[in-house]
C-alpha atoms as a PDB file:
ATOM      1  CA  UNK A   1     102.696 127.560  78.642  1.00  0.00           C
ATOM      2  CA  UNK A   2     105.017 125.229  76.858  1.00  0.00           C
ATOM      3  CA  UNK A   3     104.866 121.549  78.399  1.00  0.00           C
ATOM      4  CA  UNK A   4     107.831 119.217  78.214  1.00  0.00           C
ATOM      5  CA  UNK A   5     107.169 115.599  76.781  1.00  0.00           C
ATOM      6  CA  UNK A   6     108.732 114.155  79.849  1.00  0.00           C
ATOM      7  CA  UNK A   7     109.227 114.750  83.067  1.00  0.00           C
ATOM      8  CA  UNK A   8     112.111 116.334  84.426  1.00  0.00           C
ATOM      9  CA  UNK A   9     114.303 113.766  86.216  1.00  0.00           C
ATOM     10  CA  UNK A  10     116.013 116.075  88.939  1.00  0.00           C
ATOM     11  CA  UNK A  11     118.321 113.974  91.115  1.00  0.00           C
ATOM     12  CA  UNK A  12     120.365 116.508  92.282  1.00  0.00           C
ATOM     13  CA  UNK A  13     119.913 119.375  94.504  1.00  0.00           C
ATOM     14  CA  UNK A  14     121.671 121.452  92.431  1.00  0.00           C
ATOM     15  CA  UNK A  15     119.628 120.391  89.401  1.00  0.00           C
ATOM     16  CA  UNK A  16     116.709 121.786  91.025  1.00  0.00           C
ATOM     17  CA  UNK A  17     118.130 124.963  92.277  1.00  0.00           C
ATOM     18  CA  UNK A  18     119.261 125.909  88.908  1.00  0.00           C
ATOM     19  CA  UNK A  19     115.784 124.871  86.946  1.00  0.00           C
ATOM     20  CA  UNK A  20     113.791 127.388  89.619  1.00  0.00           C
ATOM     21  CA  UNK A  21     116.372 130.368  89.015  1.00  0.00           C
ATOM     22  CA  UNK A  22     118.314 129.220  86.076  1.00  0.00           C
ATOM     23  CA  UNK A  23     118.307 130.833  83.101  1.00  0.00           C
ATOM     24  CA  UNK A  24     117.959 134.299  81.150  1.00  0.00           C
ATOM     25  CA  UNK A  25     115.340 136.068  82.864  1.00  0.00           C
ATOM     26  CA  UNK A  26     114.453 133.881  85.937  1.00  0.00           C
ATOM     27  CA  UNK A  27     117.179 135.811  88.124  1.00  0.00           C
ATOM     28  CA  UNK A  28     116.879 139.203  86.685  1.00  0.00           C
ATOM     29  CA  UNK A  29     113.328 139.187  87.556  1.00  0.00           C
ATOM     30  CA  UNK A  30     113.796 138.026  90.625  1.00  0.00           C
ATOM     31  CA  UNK A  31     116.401 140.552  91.559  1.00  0.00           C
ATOM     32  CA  UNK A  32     114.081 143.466  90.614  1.00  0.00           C
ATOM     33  CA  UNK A  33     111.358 142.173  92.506  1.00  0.00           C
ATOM     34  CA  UNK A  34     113.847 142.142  95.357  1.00  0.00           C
ATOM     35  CA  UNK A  35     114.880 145.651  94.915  1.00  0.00           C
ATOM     36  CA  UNK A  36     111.387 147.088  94.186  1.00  0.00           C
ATOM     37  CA  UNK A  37     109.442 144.671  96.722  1.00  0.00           C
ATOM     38  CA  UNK A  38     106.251 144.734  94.625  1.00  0.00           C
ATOM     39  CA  UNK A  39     105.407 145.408  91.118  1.00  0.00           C
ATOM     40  CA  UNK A  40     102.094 146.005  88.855  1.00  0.00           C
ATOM     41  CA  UNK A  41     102.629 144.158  85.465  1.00  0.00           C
ATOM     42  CA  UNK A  42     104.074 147.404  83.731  1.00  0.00           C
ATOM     43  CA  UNK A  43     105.782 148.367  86.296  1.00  0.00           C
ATOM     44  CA  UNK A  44     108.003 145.186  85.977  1.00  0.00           C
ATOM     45  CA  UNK A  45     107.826 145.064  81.876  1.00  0.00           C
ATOM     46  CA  UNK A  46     109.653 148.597  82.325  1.00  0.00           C
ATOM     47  CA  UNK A  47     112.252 147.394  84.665  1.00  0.00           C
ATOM     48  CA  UNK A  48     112.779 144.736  82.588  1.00  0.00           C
ATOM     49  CA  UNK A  49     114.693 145.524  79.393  1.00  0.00           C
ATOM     50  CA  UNK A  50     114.600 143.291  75.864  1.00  0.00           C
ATOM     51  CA  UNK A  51     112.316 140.786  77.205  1.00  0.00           C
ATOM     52  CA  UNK A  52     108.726 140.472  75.240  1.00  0.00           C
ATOM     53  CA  UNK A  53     105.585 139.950  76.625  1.00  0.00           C
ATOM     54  CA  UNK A  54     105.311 136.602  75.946  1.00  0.00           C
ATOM     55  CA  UNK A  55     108.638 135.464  77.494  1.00  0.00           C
ATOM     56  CA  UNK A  56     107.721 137.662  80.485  1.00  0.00           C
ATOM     57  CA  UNK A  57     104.330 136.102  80.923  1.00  0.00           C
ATOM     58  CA  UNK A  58     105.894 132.632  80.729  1.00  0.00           C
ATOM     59  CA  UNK A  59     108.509 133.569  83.023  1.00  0.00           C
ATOM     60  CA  UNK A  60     106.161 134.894  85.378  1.00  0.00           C
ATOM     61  CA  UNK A  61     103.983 131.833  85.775  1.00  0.00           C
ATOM     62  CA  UNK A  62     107.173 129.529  86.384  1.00  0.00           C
ATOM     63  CA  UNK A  63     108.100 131.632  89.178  1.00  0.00           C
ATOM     64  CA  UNK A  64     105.013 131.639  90.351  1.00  0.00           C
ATOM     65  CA  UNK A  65     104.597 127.749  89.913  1.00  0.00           C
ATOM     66  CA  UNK A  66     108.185 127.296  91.814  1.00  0.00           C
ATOM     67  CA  UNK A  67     106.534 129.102  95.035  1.00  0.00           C
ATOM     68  CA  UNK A  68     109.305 132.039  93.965  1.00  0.00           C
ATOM     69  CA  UNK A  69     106.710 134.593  93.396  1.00  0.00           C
ATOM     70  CA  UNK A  70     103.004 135.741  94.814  1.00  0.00           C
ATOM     71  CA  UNK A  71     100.766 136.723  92.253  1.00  0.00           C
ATOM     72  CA  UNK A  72      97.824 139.131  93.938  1.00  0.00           C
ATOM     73  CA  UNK A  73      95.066 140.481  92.265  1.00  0.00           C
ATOM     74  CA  UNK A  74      93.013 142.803  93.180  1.00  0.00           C
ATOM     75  CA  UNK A  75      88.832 142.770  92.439  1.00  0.00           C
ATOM     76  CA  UNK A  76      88.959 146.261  91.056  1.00  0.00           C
ATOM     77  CA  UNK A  77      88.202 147.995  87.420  1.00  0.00           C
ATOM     78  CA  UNK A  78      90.737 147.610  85.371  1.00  0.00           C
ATOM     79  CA  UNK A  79      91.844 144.805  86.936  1.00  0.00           C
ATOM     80  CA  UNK A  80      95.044 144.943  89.290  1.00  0.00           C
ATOM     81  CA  UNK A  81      97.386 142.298  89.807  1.00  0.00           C
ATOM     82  CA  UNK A  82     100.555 142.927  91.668  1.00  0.00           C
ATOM     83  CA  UNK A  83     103.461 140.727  92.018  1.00  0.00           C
ATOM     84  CA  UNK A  84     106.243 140.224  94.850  1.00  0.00           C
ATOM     85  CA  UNK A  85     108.989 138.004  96.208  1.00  0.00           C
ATOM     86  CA  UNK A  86     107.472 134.862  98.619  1.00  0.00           C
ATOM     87  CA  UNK A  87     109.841 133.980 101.613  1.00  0.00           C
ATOM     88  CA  UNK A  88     110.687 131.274  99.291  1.00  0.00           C
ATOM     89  CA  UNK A  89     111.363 133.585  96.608  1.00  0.00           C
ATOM     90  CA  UNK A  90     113.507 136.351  99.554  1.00  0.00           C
ATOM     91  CA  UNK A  91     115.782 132.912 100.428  1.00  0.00           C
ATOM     92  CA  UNK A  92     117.595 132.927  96.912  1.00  0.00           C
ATOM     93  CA  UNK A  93     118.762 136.565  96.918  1.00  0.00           C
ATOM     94  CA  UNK A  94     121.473 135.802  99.195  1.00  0.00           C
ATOM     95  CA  UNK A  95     122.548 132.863  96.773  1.00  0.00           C
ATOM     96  CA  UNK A  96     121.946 134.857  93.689  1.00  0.00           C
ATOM     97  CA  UNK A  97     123.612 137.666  95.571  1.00  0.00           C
ATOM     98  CA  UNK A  98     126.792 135.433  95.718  1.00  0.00           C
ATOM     99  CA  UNK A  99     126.951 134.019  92.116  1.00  0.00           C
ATOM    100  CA  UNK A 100     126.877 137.787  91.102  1.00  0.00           C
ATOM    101  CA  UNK A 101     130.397 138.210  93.693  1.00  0.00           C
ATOM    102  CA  UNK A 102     131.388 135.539  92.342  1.00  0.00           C
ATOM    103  CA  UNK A 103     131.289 136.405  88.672  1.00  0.00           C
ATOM    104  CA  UNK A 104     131.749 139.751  88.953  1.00  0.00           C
ATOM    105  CA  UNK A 105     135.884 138.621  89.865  1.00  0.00           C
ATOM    106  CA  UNK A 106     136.013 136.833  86.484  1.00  0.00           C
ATOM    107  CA  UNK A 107     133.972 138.774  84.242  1.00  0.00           C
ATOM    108  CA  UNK A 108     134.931 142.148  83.022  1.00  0.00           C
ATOM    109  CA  UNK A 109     132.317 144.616  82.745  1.00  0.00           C
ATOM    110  CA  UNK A 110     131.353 146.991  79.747  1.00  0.00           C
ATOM    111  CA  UNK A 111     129.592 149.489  81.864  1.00  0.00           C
ATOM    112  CA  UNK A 112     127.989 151.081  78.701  1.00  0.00           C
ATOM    113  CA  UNK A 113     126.490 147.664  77.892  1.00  0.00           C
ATOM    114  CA  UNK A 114     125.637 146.450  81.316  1.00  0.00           C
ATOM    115  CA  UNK A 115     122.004 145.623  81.625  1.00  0.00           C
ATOM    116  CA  UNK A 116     119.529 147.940  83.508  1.00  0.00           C
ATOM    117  CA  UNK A 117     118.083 145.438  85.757  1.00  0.00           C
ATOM    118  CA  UNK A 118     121.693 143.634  86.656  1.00  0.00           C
ATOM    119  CA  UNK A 119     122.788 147.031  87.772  1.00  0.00           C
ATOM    120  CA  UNK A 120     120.927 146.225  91.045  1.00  0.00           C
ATOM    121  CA  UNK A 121     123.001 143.705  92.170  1.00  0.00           C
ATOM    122  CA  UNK A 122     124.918 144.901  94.938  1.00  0.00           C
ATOM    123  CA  UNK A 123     127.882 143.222  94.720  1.00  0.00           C
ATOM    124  CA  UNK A 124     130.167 144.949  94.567  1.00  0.00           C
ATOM    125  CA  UNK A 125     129.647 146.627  97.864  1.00  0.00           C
ATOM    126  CA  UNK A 126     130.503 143.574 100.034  1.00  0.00           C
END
């Protein structure tokens, strides 16, 4: 996993909020995970579409570092790992859940290019 030269300096609250669910993938894969409560590895490379392997791996691990996600394997042959939402992970829906109101009033939607695992968000039923 890629290491940063220095630290972060997060001051802000804010700061912090968006480093643990910022970015590309963070949010998507958090949303699936809230939708389908626990995924195999597969499982959640399927749901997921145009990210790679190595970005999902990455991604995963982060998440999992933050306290967003619980990794669980399994002592079994092949090996079975599952992952799901912590409580600390369950918290941010409701925020993420907002941002998607929020930018769903200002952003028009191509519904034939909307992605798969953004079509989850629900909200445009509140």
């Amino acid at each position: 996993m890629y290491k940063p030269k220095l630290e972060k300096d997060i001051r802000c609250p804010l700061e912090y909020g968006l480093s643990i669910f910022g970015g590309k993938w963070k949010s998507r894969i958090i949303c699936v995970l809230a939708e389908k409560e626990c995924l195999r590895y597969s499982e959640l490379r399927k749901e997921m579409t145009d990210i790679t392997d190595a970005v999902l791996a990455v991604t995963l691990k982060e998440l999992i570092a933050d306290g967003i996600i619980i990794r669980k394997s399994y002592d079994e042959v092949p090996p079975k790992v599952e992952y799901s939402l912590s409580n600390k992970g369950k918290s941010v829906i409701p925020i993420l859940q907002n941002i998607c109101r929020w930018s769903g009033a200002y952003h028009k939607e191509d519904n034939e290019s909307i992605l798969a695992q953004c079509q989850k968000c629900d909200y445009k039923s509140k």
